[in-house]
N, C-alpha and C. Protein backbone atom coordinates (compact mmCIF):
# COMPACT_ATOMS: atom_id res chain seq x y z
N UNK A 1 24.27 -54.38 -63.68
CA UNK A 1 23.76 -55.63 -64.23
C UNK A 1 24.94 -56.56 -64.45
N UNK A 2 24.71 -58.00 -64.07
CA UNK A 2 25.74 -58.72 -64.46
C UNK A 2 25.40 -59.57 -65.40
N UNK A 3 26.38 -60.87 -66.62
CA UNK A 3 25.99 -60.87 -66.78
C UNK A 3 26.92 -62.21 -66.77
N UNK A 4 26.48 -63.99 -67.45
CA UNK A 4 27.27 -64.84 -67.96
C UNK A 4 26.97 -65.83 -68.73
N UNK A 5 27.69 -66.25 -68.90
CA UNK A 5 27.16 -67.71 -70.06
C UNK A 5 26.61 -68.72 -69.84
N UNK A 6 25.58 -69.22 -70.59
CA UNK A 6 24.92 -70.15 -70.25
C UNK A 6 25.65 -70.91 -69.59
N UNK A 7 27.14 -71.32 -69.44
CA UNK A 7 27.50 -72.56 -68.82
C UNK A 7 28.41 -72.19 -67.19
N UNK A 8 27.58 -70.79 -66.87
CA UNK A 8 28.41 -69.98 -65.90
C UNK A 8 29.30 -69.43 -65.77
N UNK A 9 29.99 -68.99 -66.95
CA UNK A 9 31.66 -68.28 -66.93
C UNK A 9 30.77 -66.60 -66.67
N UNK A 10 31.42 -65.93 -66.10
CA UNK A 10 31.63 -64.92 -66.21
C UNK A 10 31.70 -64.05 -67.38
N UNK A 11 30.65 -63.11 -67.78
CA UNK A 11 31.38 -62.16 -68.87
C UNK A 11 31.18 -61.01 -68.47
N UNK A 12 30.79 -60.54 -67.61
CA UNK A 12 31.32 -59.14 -67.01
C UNK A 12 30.42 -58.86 -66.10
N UNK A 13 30.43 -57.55 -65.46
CA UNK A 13 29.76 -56.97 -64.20
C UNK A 13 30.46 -55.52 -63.93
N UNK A 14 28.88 -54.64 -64.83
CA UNK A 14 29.21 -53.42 -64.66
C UNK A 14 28.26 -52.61 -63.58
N UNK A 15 29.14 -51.67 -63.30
CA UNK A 15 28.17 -50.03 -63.01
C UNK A 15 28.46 -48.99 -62.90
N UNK A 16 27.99 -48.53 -63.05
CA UNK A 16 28.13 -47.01 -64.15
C UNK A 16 26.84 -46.01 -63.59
N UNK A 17 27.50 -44.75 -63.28
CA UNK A 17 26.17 -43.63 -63.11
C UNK A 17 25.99 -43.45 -64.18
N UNK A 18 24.38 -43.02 -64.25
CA UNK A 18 23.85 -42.27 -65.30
C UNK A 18 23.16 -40.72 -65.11
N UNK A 19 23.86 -40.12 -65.25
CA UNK A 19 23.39 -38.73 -65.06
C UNK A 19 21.98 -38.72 -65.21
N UNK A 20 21.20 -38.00 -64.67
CA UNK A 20 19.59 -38.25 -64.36
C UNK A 20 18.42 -38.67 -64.39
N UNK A 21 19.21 -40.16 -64.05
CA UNK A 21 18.33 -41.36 -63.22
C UNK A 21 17.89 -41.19 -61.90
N UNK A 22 16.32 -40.89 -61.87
CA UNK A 22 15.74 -40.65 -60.80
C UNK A 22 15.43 -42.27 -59.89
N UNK A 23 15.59 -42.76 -60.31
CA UNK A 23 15.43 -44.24 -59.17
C UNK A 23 15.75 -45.35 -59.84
N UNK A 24 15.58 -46.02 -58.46
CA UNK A 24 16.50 -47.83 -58.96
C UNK A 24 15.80 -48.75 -59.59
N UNK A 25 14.76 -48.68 -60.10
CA UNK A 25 13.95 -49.45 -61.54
C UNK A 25 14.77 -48.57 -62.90
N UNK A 26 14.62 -47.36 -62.94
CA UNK A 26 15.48 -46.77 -64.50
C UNK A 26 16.98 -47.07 -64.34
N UNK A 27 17.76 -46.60 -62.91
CA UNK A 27 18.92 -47.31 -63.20
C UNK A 27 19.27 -48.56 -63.39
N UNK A 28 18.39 -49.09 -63.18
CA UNK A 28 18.76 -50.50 -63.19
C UNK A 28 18.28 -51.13 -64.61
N UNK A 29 17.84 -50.56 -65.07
CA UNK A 29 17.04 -50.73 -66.80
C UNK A 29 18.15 -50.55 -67.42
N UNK A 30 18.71 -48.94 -67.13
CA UNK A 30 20.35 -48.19 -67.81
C UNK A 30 21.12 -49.27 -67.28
N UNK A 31 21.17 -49.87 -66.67
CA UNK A 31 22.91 -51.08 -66.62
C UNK A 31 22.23 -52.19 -67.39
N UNK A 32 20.94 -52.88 -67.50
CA UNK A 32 20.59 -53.61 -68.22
C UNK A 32 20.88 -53.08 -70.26
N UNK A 33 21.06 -52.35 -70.07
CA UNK A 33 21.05 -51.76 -71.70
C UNK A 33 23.01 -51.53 -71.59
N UNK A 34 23.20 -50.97 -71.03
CA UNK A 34 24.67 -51.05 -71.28
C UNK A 34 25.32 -52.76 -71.18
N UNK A 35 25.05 -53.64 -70.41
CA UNK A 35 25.47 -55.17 -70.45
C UNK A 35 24.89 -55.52 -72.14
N UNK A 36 23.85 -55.36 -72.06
CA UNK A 36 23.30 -55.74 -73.57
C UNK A 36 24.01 -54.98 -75.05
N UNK A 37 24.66 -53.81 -74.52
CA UNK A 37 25.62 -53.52 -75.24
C UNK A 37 27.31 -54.30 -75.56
N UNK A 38 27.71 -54.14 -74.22
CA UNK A 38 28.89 -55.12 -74.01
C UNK A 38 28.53 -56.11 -74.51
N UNK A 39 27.65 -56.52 -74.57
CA UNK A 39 27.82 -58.49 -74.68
C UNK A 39 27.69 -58.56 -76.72
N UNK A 40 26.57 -57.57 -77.08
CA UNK A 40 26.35 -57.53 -78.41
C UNK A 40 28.16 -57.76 -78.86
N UNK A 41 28.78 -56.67 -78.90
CA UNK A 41 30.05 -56.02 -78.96
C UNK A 41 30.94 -57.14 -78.88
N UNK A 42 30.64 -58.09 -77.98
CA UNK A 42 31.57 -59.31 -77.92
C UNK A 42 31.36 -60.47 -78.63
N UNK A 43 30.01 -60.00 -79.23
CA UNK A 43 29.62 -61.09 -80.16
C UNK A 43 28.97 -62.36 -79.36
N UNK A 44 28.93 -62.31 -78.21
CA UNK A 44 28.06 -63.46 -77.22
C UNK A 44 26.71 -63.23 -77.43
N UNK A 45 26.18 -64.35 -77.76
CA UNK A 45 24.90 -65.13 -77.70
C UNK A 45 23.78 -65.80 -76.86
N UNK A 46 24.96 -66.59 -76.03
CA UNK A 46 24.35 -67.25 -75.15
C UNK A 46 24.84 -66.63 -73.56
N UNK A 47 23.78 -65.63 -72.93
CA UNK A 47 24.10 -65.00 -71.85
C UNK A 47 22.90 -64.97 -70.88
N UNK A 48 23.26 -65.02 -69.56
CA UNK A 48 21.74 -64.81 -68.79
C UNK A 48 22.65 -63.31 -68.15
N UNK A 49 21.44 -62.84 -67.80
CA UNK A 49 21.24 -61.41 -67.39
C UNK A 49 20.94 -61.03 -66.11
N UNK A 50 21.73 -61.07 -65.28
CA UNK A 50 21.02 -60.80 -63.83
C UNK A 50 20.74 -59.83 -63.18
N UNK A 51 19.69 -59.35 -62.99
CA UNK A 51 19.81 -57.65 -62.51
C UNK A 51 19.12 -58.19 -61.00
N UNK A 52 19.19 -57.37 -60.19
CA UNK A 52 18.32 -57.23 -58.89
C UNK A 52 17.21 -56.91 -58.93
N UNK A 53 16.63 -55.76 -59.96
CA UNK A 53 15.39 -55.41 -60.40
C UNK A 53 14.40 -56.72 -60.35
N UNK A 54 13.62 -57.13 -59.67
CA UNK A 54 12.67 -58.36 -59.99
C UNK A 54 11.42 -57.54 -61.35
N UNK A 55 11.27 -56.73 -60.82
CA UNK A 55 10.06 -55.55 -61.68
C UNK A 55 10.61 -55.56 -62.98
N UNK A 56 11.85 -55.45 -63.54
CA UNK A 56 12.49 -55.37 -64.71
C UNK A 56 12.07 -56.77 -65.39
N UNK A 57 12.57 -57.75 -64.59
CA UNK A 57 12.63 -59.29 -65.12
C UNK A 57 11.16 -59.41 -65.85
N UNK A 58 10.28 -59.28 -64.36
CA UNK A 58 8.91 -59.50 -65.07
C UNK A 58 8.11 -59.18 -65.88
N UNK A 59 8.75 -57.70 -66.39
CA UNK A 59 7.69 -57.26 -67.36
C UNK A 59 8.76 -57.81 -68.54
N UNK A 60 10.28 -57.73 -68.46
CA UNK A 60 10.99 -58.29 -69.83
C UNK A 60 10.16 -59.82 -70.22
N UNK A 61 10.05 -60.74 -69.19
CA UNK A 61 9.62 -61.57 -69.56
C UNK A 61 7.80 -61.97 -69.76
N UNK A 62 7.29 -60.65 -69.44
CA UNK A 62 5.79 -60.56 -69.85
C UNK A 62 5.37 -59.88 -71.25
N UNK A 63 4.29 -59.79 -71.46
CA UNK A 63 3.64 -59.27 -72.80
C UNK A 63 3.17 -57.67 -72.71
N UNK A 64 3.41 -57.05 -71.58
CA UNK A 64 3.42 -55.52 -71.64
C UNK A 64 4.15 -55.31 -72.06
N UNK A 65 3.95 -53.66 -72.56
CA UNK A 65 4.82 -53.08 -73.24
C UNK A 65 4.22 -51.78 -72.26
N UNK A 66 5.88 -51.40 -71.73
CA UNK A 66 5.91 -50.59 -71.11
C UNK A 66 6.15 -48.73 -71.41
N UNK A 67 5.65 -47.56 -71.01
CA UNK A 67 5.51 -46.53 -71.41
C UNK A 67 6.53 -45.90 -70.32
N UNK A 68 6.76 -46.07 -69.44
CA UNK A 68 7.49 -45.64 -68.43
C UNK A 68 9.12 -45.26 -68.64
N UNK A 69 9.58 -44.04 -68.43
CA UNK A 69 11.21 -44.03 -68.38
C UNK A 69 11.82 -45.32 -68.86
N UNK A 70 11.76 -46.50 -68.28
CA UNK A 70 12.59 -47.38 -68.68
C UNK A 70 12.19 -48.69 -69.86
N UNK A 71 10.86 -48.22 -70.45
CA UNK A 71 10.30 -48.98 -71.40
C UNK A 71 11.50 -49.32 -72.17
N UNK A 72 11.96 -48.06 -73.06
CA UNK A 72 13.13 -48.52 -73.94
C UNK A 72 13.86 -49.93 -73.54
N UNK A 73 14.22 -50.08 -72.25
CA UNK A 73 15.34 -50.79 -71.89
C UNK A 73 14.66 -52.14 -71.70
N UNK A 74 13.71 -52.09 -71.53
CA UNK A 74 12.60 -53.34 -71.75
C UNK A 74 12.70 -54.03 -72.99
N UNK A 75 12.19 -53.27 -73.92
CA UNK A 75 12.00 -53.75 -75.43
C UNK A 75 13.29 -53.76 -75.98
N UNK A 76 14.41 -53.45 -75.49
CA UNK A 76 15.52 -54.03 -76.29
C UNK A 76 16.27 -55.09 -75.74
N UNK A 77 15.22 -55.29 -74.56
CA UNK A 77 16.28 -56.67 -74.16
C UNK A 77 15.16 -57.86 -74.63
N UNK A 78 13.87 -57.67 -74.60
CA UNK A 78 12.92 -58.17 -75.50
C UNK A 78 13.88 -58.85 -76.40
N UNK A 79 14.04 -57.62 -77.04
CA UNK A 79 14.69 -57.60 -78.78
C UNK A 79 16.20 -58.87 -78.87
N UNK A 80 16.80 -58.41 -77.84
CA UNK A 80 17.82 -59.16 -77.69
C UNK A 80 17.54 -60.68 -77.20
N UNK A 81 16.58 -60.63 -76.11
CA UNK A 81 16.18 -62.56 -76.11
C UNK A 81 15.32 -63.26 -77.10
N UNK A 82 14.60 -62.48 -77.99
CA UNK A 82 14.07 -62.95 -79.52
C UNK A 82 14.96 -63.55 -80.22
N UNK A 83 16.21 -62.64 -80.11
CA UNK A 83 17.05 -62.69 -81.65
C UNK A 83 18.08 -63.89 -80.84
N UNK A 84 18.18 -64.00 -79.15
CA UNK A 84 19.14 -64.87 -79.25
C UNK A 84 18.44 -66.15 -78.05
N UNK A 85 17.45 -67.04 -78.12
CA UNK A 85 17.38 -67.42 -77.77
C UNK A 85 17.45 -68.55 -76.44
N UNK A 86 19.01 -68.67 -76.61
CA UNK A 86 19.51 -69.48 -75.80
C UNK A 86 19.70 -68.43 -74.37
N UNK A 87 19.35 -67.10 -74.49
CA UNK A 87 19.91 -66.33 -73.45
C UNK A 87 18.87 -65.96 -72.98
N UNK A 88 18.74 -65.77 -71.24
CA UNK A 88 17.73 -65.37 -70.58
C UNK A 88 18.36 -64.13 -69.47
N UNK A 89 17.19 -63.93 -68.79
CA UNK A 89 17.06 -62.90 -67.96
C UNK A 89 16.54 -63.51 -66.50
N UNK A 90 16.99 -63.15 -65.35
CA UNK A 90 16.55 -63.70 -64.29
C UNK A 90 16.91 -62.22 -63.08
């Protein structure tokens, strides 16, 4: 997941295995939760989120609530564009 500031700077671009991640919707949930870590950590606010996942985007930005392996990683980025408004997901 990458990720940057509302005004396009760069604030990072990770990836990272996760020991048993069966496919590229959960891994890609797991790099969405680790960026959302980094960025907390840096104290940034205003960040968009770019994953490749389109399936990720849409349910973060829909009203399901997901049960699946990667629900968690859903509802805390939920959690994270509640609390910080200015930052999105695409």
């Amino acid at each position: 997941a990458g990720s940057k500031t509302v005004d396009g700077s760069n604030v990072g671009v990770a990836t990272r295995a996760h020991k048993g991640t069966v496919d590229i919707v959960t891994s890609e949930a797991m790099g969405l939760m680790d960026a959302i870590e980094c960025i907390e950590k840096m104290g940034e606010q205003s960040v968009i989120f770019e994953l490749d996942s389109q399936v990720i985007v849409k349910v973060v930005k829909g009203q399901d609530d997901i049960c699946k392996s990667w629900g968690r990683a859903v509802r805390r980025c939920k959690l994270f564009l509640k609390e910080n408004p200015r930052s999105d997901i695409r």
